[in-house]
Protein backbone atom coordinates (compact mmCIF):
# COMPACT_ATOMS: atom_id res chain seq x y z
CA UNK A 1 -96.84 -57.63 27.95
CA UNK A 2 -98.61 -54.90 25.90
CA UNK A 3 -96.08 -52.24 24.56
CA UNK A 4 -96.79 -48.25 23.57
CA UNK A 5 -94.91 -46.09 21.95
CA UNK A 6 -92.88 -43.39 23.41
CA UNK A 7 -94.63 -40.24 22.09
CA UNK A 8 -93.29 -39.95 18.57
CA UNK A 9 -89.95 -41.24 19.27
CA UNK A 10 -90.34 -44.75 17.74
CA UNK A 11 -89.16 -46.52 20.64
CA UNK A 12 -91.49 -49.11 22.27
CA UNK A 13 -92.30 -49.62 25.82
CA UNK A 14 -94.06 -51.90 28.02
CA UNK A 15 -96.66 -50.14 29.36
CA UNK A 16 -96.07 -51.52 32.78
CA UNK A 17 -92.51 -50.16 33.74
CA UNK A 18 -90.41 -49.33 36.70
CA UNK A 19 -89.24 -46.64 38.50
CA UNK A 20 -86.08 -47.54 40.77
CA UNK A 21 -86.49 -44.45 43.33
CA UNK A 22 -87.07 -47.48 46.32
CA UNK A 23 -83.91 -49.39 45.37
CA UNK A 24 -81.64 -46.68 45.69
CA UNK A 25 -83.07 -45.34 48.77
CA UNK A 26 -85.44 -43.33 50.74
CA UNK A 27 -87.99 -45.84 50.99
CA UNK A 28 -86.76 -47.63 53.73
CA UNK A 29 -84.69 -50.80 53.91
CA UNK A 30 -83.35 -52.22 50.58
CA UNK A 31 -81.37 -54.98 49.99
CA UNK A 32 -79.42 -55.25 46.80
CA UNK A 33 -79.61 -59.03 46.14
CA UNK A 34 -83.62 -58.44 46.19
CA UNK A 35 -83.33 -55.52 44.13
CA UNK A 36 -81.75 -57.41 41.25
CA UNK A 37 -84.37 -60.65 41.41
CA UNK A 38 -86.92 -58.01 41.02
CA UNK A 39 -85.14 -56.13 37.98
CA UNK A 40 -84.43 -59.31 36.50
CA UNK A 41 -87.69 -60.89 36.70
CA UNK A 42 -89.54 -57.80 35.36
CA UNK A 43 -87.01 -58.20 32.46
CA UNK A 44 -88.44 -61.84 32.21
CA UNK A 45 -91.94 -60.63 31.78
CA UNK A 46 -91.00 -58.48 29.04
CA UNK A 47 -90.73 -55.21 31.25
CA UNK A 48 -87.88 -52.93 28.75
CA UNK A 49 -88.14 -49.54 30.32
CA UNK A 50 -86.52 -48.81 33.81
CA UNK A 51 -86.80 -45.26 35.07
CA UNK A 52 -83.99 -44.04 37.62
CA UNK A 53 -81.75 -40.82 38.63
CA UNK A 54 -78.46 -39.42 39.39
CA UNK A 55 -79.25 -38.98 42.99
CA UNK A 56 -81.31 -42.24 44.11
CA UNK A 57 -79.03 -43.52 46.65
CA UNK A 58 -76.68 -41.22 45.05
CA UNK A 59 -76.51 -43.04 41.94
CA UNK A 60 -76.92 -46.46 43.53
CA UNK A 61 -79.97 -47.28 41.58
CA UNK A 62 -77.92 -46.54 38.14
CA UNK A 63 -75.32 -49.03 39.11
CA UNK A 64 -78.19 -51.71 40.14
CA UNK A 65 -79.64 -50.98 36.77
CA UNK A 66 -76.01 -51.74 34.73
CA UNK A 67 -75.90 -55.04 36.44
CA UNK A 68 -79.50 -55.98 35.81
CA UNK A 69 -79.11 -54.97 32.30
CA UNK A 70 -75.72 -55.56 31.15
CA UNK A 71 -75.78 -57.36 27.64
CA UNK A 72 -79.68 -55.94 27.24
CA UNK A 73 -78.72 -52.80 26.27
CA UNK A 74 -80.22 -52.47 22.93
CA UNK A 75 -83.59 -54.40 24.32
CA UNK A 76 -83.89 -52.85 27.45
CA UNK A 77 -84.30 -48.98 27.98
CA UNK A 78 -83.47 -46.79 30.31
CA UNK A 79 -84.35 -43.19 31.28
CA UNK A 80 -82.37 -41.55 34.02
CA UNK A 81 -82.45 -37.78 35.51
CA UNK A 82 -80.20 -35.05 36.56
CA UNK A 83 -80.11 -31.81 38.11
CA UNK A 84 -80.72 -32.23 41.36
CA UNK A 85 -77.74 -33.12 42.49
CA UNK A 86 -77.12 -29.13 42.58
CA UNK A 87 -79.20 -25.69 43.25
CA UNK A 88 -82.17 -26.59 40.94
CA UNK A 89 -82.61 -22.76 41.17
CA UNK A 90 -79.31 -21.70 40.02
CA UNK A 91 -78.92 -21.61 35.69
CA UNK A 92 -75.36 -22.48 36.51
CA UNK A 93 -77.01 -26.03 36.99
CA UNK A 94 -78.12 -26.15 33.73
CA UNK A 95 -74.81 -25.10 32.12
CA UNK A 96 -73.64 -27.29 28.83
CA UNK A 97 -70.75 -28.02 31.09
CA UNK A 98 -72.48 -28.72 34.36
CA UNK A 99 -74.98 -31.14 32.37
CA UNK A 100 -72.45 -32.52 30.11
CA UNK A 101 -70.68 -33.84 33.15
CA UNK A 102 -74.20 -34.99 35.40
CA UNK A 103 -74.78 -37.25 31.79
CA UNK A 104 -70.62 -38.41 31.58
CA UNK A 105 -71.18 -39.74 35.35
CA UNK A 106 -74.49 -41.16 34.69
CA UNK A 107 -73.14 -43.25 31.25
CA UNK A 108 -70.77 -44.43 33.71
CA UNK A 109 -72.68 -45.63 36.23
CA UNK A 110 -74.91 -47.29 33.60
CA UNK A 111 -71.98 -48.85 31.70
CA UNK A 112 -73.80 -47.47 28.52
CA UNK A 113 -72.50 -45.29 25.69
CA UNK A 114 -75.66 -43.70 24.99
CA UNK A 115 -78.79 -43.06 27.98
CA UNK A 116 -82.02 -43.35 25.87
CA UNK A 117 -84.11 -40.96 27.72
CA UNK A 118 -82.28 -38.19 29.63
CA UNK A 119 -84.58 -35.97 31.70
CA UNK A 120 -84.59 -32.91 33.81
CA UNK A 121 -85.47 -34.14 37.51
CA UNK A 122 -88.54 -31.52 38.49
CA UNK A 123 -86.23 -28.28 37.85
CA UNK A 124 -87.61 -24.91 39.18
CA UNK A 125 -90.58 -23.24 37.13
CA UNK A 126 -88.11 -20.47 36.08
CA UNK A 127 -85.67 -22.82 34.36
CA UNK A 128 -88.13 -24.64 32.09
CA UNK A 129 -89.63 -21.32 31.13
CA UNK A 130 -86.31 -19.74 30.21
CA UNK A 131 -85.65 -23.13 28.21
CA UNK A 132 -81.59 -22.52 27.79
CA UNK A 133 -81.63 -25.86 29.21
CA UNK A 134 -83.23 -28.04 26.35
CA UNK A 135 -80.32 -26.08 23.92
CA UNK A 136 -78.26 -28.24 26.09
CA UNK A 137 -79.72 -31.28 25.83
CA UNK A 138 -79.86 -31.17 22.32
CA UNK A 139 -76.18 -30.39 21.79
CA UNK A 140 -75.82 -33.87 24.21
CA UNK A 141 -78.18 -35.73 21.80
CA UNK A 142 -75.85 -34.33 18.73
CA UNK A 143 -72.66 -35.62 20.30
CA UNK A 144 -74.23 -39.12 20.51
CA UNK A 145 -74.61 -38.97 24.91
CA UNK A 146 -78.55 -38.71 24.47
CA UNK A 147 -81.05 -40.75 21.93
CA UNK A 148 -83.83 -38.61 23.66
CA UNK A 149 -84.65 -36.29 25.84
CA UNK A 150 -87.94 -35.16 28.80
CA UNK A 151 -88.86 -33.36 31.81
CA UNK A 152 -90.56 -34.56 34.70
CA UNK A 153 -92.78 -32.01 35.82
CA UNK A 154 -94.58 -30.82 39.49
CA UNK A 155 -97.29 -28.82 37.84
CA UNK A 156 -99.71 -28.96 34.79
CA UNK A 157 -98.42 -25.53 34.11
CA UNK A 158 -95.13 -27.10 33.67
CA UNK A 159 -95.61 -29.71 31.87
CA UNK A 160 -97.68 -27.19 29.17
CA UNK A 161 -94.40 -24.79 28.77
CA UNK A 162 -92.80 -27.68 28.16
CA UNK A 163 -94.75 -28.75 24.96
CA UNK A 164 -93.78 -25.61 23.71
CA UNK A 165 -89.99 -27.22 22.79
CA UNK A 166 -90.69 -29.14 19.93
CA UNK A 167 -88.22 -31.99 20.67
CA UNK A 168 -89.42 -33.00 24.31
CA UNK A 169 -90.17 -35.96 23.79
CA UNK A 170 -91.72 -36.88 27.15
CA UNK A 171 -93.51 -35.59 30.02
CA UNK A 172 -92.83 -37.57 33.71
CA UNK A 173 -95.91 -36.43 35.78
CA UNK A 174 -97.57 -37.59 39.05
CA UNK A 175 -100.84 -38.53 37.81
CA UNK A 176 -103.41 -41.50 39.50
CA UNK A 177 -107.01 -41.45 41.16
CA UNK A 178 -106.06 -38.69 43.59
CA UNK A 179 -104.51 -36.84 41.07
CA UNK A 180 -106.38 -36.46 37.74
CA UNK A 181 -106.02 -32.27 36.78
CA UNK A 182 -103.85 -33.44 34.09
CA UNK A 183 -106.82 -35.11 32.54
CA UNK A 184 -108.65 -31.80 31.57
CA UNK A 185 -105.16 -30.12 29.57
CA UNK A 186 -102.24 -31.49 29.83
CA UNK A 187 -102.52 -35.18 27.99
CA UNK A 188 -104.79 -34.16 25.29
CA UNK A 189 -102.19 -31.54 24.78
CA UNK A 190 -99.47 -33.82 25.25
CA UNK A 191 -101.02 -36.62 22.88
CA UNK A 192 -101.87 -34.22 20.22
CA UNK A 193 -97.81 -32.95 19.91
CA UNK A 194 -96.64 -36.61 20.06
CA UNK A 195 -95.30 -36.20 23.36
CA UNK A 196 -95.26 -39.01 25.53
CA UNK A 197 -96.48 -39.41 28.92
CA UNK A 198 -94.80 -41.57 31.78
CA UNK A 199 -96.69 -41.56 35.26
CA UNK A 200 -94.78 -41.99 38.05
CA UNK A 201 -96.25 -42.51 41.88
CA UNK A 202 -99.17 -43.76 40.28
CA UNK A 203 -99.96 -45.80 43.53
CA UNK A 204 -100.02 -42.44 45.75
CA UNK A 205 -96.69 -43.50 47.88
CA UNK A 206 -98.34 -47.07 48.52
CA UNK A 207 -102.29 -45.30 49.85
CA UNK A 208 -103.66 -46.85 46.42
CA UNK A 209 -102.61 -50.24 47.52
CA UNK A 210 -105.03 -50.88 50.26
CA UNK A 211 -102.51 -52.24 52.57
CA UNK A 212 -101.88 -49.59 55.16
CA UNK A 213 -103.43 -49.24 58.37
CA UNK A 214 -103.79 -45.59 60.91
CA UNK A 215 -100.82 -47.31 63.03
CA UNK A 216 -98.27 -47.72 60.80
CA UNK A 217 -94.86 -45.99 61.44
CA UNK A 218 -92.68 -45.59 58.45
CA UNK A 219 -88.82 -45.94 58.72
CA UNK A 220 -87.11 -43.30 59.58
CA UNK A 221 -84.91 -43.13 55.98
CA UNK A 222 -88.19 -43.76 54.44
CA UNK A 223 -89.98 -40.46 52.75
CA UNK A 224 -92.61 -40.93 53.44
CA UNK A 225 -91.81 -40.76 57.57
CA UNK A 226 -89.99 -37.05 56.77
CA UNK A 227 -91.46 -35.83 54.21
CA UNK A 228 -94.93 -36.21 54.88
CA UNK A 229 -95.40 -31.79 54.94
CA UNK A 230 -93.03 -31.23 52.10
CA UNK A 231 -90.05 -30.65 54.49
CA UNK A 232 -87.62 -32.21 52.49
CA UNK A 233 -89.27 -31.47 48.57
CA UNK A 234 -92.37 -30.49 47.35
CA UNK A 235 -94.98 -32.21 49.59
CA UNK A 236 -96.47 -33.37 46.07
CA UNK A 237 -94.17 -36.23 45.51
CA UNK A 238 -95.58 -37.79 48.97
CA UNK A 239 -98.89 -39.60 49.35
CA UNK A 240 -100.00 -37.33 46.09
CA UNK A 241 -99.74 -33.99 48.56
CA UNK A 242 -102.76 -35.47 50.57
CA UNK A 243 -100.86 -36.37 54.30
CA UNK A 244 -101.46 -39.91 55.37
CA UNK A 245 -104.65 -39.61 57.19
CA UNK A 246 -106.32 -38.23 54.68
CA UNK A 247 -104.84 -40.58 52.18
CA UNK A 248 -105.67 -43.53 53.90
CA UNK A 249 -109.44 -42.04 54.81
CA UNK A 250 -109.97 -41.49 51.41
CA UNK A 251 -107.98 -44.54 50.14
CA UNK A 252 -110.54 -46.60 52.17
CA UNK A 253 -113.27 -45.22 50.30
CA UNK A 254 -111.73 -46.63 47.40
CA UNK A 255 -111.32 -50.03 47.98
CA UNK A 256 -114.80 -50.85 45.70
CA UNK A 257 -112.35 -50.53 42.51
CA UNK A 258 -110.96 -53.86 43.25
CA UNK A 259 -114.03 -55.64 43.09
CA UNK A 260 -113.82 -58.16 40.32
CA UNK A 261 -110.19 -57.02 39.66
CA UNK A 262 -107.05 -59.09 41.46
CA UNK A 263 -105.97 -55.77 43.95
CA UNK A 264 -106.10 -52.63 44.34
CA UNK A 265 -103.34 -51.84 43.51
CA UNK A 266 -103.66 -53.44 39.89
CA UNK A 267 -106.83 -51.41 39.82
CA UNK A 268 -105.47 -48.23 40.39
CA UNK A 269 -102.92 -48.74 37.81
CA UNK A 270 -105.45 -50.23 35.19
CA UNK A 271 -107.28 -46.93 35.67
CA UNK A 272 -104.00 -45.51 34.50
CA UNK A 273 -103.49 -47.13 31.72
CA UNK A 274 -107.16 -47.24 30.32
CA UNK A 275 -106.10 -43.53 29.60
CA UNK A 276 -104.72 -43.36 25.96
CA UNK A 277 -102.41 -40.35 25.93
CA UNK A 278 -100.33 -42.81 28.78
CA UNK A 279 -97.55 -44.00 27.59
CA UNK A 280 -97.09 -46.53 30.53
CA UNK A 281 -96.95 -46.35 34.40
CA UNK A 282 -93.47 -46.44 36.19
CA UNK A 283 -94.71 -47.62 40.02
CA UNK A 284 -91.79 -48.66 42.57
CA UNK A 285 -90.46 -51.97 42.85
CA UNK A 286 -88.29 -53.82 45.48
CA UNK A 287 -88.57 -57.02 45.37
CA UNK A 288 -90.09 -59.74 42.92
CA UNK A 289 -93.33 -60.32 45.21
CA UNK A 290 -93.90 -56.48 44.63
CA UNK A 291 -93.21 -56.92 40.76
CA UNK A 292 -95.21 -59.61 40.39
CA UNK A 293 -98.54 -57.82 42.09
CA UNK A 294 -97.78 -54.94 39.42
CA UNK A 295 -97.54 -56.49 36.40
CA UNK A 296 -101.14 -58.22 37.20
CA UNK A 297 -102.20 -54.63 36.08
CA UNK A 298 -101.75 -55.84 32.28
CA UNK A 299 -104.42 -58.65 32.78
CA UNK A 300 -107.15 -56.53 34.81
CA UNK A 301 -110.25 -55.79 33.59
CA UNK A 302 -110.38 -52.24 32.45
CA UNK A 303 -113.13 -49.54 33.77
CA UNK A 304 -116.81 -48.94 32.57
CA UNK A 305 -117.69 -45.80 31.37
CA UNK A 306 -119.89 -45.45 34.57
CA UNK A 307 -116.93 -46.47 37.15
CA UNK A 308 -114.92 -43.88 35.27
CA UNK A 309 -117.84 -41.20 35.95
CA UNK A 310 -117.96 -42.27 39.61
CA UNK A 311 -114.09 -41.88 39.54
CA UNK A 312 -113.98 -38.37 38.42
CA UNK A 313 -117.11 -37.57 40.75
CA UNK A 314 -115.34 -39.26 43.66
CA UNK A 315 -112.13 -36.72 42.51
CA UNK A 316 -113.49 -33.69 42.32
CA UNK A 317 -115.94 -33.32 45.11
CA UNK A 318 -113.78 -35.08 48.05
CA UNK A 319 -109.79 -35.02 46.81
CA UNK A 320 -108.92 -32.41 44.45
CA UNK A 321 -109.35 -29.15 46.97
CA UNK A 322 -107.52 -31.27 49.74
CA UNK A 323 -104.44 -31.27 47.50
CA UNK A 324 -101.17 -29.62 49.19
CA UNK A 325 -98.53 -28.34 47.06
CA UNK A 326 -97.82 -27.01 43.49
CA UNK A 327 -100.11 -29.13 41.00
């Protein structure tokens, strides 16, 4: 396992995490006995940084993580989120008192005393500009609830008002083939303040993994069945704001990268990582088999300057203006 720092914070990751969104729910079946082989065997092969939130599977994926980690908590790290469990709208939500108690349940739920990375769960535009919120957090991270605190973003714009607070210490932001505005701004930005950068959906909702066909039906409980058009929240957090068909068209046209590389999903993420203002990648896991084919990403062979090219090329002529949603 190859480990990065987390911005400026001190704290080393492996730069192959996980995000625990599918365990708690929303991505179709789970099973909790397959959840915990799978946290426990990334743990094996060094994985120390597990991102989650208050409301996957309404906490569910917290309590997963307690088990998974309990007696690991000063080698394994966890970041979890909050605010959406109210009116992300509303600066009533971002109230010392309203946050104080989101953290209170989340330490909880964790078994921890202290939540290494606490950060606000996409909150509206208006909140991060107004930036009452990060007053909050640092009052938490004076009482001893917080070692650190982020924001995970929707929008480049975002993610640059954040960098404005000094002690953000990292940005969560949708970033992979389909999605690379964040190249031109954002991380050179972000690497320059010592902020770090953690990538979630950096397989595109599963399209960067080469395994889906036109004629596959997604369970109903599953996102990416009813979310597909942003009906539930912002269409950007499913299939990277592209729709499936056009995904999967464009996924298709793709599947060169894994040429002389194990998958392509360990492609996509190697493209990822070959970035240097990443901190590390945070795909979905829910079961070992799935762990396993993401962790080859630390042993594939990285991306010529010319496949880069092509990359960006490939981006901006047939993806980037097909993009729905904020970005």
């Amino acid at each position: 396992m190859n480990y990065r720092e987390l911005g400026n914070t001190g704290i080393m990751v492996s730069e192959v995490s996980f995000g625990t969104w599918a365990i708690g729910g929303a991505w179709g079946k789970t099973n909790d006995s397959e959840s915990l082989k799978a946290l426990e065997f990334a743990i094996d092969q060094g994985v120390n940084f597990f991102d989650t939130a208050d409301v996957y599977g309404d906490g569910h994926s917290e309590e997963l993580l307690a088990k998974a980690t309990k007696g690991l908590e000063d080698k394994v790290h966890i970041g979890t989120k909050f605010c959406r469990k109210g009116d992300i709208f509303s600066p009533d939500n971002y109230s010392y008192e309203s946050v104080r108690s989101y953290c209170e349940d989340s330490l909880r739920r964790l078994n921890r005393e202290v939540i290494d990375l606490y950060q606000v769960h996409c909150p509206a535009t208006e909140i991060i500009r107004d930036g009452q919120v990060f007053d909050v957090l640092e009052r938490l991270k004076q009482e001893g609830k917080v070692r650190h605190y982020g924001i995970s973003v929707e929008t480049v714009e975002e993610g640059l008002i954040c960098l404005e607070n000094t002690n953000v210490k990292s940005l969560q932001v949708i970033f992979n083939v389909f999605r690379q505005k964040p190249l031109e701004v954002l991380l050179p930005e972000a690497h320059r303040r010592g902020v770090g950068i953690i990538v979630r959906l950096p397989l595109a909702s599963g399209l960067l993994t080469g395994k889906y066909t036109n004629d596959h039906v997604f369970e109903a409980d599953d996102h990416r069945n009813f979310n597909e058009h942003g009906a539930a929240f912002n269409v950007g957090e499913t299939f990277a704001g592209l729709g499936f068909e056009k995904g999967l068209e464009l996924a298709n046209q793709l599947k060169w990268i894994a040429k002389g590389r194990q998958s392509m999903a360990s492609a996509s993420l190697r493209w990822i990582l070959d970035q240097k203002e990443i901190t590390c990648v945070i795909p979905g896991v829910k079961n070992q088999k799935q762990a396993a084919a993401n962790l080859e990403a630390i042993h594939t062979k990285p991306f010529s300057k010319v496949e880069q090219k092509q990359l960006q090329n490939f981006y901006q002529e047939k993806v980037s203006h097909q993009i729905r949603g904020p970005y």
